[in-house]
N, C-alpha and C. Protein backbone atom coordinates (compact mmCIF):
# COMPACT_ATOMS: atom_id res chain seq x y z
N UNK A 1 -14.50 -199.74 -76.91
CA UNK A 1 -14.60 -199.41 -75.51
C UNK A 1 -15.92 -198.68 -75.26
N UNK A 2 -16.50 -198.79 -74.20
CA UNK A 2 -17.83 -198.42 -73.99
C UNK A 2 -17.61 -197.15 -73.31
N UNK A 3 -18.68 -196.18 -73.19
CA UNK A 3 -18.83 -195.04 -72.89
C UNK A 3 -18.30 -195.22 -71.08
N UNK A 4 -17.47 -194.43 -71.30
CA UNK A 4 -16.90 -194.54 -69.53
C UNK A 4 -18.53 -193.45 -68.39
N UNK A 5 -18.50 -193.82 -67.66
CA UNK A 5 -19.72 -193.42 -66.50
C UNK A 5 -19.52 -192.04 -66.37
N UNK A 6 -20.21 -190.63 -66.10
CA UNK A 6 -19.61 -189.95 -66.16
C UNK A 6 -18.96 -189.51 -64.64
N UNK A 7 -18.32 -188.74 -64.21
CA UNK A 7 -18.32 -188.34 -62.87
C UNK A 7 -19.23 -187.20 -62.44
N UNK A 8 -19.97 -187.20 -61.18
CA UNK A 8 -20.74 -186.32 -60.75
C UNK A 8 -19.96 -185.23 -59.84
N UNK A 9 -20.26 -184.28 -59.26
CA UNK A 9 -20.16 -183.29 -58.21
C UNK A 9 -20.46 -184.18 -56.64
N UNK A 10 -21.49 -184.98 -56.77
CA UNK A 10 -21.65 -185.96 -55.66
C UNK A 10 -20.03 -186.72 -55.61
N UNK A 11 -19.74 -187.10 -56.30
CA UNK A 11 -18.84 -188.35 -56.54
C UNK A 11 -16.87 -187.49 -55.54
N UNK A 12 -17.11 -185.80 -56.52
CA UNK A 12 -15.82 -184.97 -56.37
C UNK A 12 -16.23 -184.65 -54.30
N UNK A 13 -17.81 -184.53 -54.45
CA UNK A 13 -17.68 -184.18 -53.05
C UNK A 13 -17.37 -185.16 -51.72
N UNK A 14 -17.25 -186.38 -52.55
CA UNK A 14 -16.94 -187.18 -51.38
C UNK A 14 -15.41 -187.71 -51.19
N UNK A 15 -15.34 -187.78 -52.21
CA UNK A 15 -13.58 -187.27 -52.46
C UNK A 15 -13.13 -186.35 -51.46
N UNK A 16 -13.67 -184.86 -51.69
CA UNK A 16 -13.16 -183.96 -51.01
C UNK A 16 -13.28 -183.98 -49.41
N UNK A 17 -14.66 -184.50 -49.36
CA UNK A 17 -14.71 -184.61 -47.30
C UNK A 17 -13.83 -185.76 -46.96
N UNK A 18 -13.38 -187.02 -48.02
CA UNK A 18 -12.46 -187.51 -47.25
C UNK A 18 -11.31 -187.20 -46.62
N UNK A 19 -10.82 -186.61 -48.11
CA UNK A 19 -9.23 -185.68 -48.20
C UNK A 19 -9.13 -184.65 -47.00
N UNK A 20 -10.45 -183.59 -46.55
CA UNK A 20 -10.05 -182.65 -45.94
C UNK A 20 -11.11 -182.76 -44.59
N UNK A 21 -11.74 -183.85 -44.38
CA UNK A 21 -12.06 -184.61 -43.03
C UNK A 21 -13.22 -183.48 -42.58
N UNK A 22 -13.90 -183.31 -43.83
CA UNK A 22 -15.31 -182.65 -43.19
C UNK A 22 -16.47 -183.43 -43.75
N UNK A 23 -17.48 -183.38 -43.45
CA UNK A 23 -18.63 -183.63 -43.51
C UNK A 23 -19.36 -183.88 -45.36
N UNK A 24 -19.64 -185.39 -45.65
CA UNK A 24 -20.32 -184.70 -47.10
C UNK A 24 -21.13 -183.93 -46.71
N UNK A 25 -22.28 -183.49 -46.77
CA UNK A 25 -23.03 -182.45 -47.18
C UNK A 25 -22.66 -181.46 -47.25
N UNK A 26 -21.08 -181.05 -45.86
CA UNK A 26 -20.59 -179.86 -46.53
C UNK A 26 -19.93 -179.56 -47.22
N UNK A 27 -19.14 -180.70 -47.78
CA UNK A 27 -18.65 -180.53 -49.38
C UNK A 27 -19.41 -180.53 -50.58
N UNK A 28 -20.21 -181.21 -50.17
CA UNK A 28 -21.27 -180.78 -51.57
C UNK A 28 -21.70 -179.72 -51.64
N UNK A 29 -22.32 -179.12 -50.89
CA UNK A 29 -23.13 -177.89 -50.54
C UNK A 29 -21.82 -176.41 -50.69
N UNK A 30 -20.36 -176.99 -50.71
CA UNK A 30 -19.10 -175.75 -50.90
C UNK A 30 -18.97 -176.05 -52.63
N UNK A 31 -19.16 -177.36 -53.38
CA UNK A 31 -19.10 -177.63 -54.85
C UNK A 31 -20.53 -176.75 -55.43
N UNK A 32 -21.22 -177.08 -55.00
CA UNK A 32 -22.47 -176.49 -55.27
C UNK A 32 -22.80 -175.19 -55.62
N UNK A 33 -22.16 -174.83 -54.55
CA UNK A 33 -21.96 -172.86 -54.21
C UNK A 33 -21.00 -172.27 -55.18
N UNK A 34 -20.07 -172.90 -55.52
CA UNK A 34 -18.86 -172.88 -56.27
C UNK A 34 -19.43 -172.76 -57.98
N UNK A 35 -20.37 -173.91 -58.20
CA UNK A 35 -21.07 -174.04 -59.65
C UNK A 35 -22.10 -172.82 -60.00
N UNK A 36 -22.22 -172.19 -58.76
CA UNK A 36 -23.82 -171.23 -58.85
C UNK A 36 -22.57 -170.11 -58.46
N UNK A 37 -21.81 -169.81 -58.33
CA UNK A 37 -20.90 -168.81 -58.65
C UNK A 37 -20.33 -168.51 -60.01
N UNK A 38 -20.04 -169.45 -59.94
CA UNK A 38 -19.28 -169.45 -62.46
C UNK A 38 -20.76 -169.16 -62.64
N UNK A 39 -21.89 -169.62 -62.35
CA UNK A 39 -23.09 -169.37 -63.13
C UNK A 39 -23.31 -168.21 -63.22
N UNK A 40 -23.61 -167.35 -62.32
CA UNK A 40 -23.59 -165.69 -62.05
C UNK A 40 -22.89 -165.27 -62.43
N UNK A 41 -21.48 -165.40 -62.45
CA UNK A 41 -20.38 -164.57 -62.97
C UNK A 41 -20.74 -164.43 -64.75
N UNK A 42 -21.11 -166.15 -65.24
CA UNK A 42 -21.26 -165.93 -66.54
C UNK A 42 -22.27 -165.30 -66.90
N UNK A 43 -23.59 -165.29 -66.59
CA UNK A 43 -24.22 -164.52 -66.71
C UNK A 43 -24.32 -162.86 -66.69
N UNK A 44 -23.52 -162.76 -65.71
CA UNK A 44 -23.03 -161.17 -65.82
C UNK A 44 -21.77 -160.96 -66.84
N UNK A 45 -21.47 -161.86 -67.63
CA UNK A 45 -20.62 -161.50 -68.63
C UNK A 45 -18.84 -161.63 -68.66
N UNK A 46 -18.91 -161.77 -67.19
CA UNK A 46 -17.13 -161.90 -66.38
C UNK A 46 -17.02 -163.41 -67.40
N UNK A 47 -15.37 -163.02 -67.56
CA UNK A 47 -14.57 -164.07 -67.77
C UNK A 47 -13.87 -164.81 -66.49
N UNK A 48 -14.15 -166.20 -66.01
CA UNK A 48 -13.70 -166.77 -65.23
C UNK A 48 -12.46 -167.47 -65.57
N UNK A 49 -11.40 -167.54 -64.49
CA UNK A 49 -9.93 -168.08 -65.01
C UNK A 49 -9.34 -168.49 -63.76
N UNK A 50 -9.40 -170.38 -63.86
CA UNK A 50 -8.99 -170.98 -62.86
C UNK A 50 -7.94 -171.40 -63.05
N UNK A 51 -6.98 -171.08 -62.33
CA UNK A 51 -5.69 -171.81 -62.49
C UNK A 51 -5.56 -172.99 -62.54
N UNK A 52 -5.23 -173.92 -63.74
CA UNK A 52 -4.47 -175.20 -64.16
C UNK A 52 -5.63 -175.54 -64.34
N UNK A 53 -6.77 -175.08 -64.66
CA UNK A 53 -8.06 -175.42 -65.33
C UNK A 53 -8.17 -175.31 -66.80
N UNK A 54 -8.61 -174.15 -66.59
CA UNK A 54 -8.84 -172.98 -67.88
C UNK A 54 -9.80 -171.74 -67.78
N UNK A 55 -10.25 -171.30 -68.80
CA UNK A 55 -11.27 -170.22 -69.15
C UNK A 55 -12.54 -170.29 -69.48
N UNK A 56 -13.43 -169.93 -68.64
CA UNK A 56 -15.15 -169.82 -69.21
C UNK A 56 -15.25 -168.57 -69.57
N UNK A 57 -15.85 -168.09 -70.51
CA UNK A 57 -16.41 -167.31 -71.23
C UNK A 57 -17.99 -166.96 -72.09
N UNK A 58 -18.55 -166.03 -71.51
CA UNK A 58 -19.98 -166.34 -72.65
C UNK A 58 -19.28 -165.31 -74.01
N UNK A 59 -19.91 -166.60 -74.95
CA UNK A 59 -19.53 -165.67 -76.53
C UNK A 59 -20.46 -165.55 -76.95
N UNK A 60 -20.94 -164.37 -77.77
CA UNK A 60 -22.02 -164.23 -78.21
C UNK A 60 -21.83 -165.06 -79.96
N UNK A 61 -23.09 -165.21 -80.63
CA UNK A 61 -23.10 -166.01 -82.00
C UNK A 61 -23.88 -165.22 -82.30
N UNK A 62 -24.06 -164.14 -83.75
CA UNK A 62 -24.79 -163.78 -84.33
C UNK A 62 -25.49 -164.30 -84.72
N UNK A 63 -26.13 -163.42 -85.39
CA UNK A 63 -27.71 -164.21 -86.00
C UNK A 63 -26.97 -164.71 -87.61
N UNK A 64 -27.84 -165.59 -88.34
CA UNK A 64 -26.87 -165.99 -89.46
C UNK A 64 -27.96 -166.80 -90.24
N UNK A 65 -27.80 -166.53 -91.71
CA UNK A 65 -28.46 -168.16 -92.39
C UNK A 65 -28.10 -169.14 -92.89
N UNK A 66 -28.75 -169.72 -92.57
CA UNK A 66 -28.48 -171.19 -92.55
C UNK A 66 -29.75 -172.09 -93.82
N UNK A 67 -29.50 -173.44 -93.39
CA UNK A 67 -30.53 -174.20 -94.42
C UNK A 67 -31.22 -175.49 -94.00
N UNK A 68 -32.25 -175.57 -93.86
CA UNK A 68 -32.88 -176.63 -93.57
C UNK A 68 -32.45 -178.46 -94.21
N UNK A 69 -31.87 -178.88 -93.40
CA UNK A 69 -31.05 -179.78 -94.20
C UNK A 69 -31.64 -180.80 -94.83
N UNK A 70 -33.52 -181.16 -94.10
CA UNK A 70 -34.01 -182.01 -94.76
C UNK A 70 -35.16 -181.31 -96.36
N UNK A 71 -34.90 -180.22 -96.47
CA UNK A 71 -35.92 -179.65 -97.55
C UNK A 71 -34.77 -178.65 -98.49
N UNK A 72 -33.73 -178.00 -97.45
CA UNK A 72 -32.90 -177.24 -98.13
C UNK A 72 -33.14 -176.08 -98.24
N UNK A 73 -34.61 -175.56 -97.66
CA UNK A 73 -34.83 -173.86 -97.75
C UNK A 73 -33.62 -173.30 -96.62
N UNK A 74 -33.81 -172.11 -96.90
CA UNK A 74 -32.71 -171.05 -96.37
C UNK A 74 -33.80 -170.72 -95.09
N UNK A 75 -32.81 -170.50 -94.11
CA UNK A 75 -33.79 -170.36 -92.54
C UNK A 75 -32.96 -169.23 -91.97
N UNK A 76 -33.45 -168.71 -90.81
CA UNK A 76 -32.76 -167.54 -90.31
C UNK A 76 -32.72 -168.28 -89.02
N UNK A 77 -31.52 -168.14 -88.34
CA UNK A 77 -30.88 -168.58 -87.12
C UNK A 77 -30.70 -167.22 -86.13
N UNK A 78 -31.36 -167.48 -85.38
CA UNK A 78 -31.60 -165.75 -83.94
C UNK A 78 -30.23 -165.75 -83.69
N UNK A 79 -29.84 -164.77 -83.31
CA UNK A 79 -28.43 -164.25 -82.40
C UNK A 79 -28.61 -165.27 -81.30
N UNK A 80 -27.55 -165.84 -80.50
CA UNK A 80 -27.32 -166.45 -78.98
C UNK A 80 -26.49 -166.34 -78.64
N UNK A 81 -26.01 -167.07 -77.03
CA UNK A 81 -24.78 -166.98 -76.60
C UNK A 81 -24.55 -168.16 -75.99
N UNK A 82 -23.08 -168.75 -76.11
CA UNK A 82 -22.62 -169.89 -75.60
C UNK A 82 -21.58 -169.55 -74.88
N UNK A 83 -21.10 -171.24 -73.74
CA UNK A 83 -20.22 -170.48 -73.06
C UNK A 83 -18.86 -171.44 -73.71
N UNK A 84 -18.27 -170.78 -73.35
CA UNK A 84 -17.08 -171.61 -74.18
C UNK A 84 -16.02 -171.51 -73.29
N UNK A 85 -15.16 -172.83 -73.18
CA UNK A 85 -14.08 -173.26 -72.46
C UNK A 85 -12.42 -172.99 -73.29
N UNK A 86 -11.82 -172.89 -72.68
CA UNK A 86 -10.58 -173.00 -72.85
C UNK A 86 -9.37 -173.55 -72.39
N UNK A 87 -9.23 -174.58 -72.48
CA UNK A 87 -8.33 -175.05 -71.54
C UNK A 87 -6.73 -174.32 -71.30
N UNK A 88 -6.21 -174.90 -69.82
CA UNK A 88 -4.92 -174.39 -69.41
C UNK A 88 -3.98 -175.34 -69.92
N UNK A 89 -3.23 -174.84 -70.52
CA UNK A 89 -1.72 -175.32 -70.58
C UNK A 89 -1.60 -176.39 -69.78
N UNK A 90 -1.58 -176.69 -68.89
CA UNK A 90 -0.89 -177.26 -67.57
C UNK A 90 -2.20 -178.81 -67.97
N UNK A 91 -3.51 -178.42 -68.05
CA UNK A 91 -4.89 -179.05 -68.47
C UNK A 91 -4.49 -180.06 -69.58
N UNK A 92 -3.53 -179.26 -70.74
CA UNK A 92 -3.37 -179.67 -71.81
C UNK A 92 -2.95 -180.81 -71.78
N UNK A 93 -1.21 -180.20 -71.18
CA UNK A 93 -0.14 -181.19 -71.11
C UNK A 93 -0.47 -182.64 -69.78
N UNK A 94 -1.30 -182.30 -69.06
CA UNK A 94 -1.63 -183.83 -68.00
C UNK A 94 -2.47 -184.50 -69.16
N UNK A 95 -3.00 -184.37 -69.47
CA UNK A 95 -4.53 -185.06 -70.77
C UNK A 95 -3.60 -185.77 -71.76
C-alpha cells in the first residue's frame, strides 16, 4: 500500500466552515491561532491536555555519548528538548 496523502490544517479547515457554516478563512485563521497557542504554551514549558486527544509535553534529553556510526569514534551529543505526545485512551481505543 502506498503512502496515504497526508491531511493538512487547510483540508480540517474546510471541513470545519462547512460543519459550522462560517467562512474558510475564518476557520483557518481559528486552526491556525489554535497551533500558535500549543506552540507558546510549549515553549513556556506548560503541559497541554486535550481531551480525547492526548498530551504535549517538552522533555528535556541530556547531553550523552554516543558514536559515530560510520568511523565508530565516540562523539558528544548537546543536551535538547523534544516534544513528546501521548495519546488519550479514548485516541487509543478508536485507532
Amino acid at each position: 500500500m502506498a503512502n496515504p496523502k497526508p491531511t493538512t490544517l487547510k483540508i480540517y479547515a474546510v471541513a470545519m466552515a462547512e460543519k459550522h457554516g462560517i467562512a474558510k478563512k475564518q476557520a483557518n485563521e481559528m486552526l491556525e491561532d489554535f497551533v500558535g497557542m500549543i506552540v507558546k504554551s510549549l515553549k513556556k514549558g506548560e503541559k497541554i491536555r486535550i481531551a480525547g486527544l492526548g498530551i504535549f509535553q517538552v522533555r528535556k534529553r541530556p547531553a550523552r555519548m554516543g558514536r559515530n556510526p560510520a568511523t565508530g569514534e565516540a562523539i558528544k551529543i548537546k543536551a535538547s528538548k523534544k516534544v513528546a505526545f501521548r495519546a488519550a485512551k479514548d485516541l487509543k481505543e478508536a485507532v
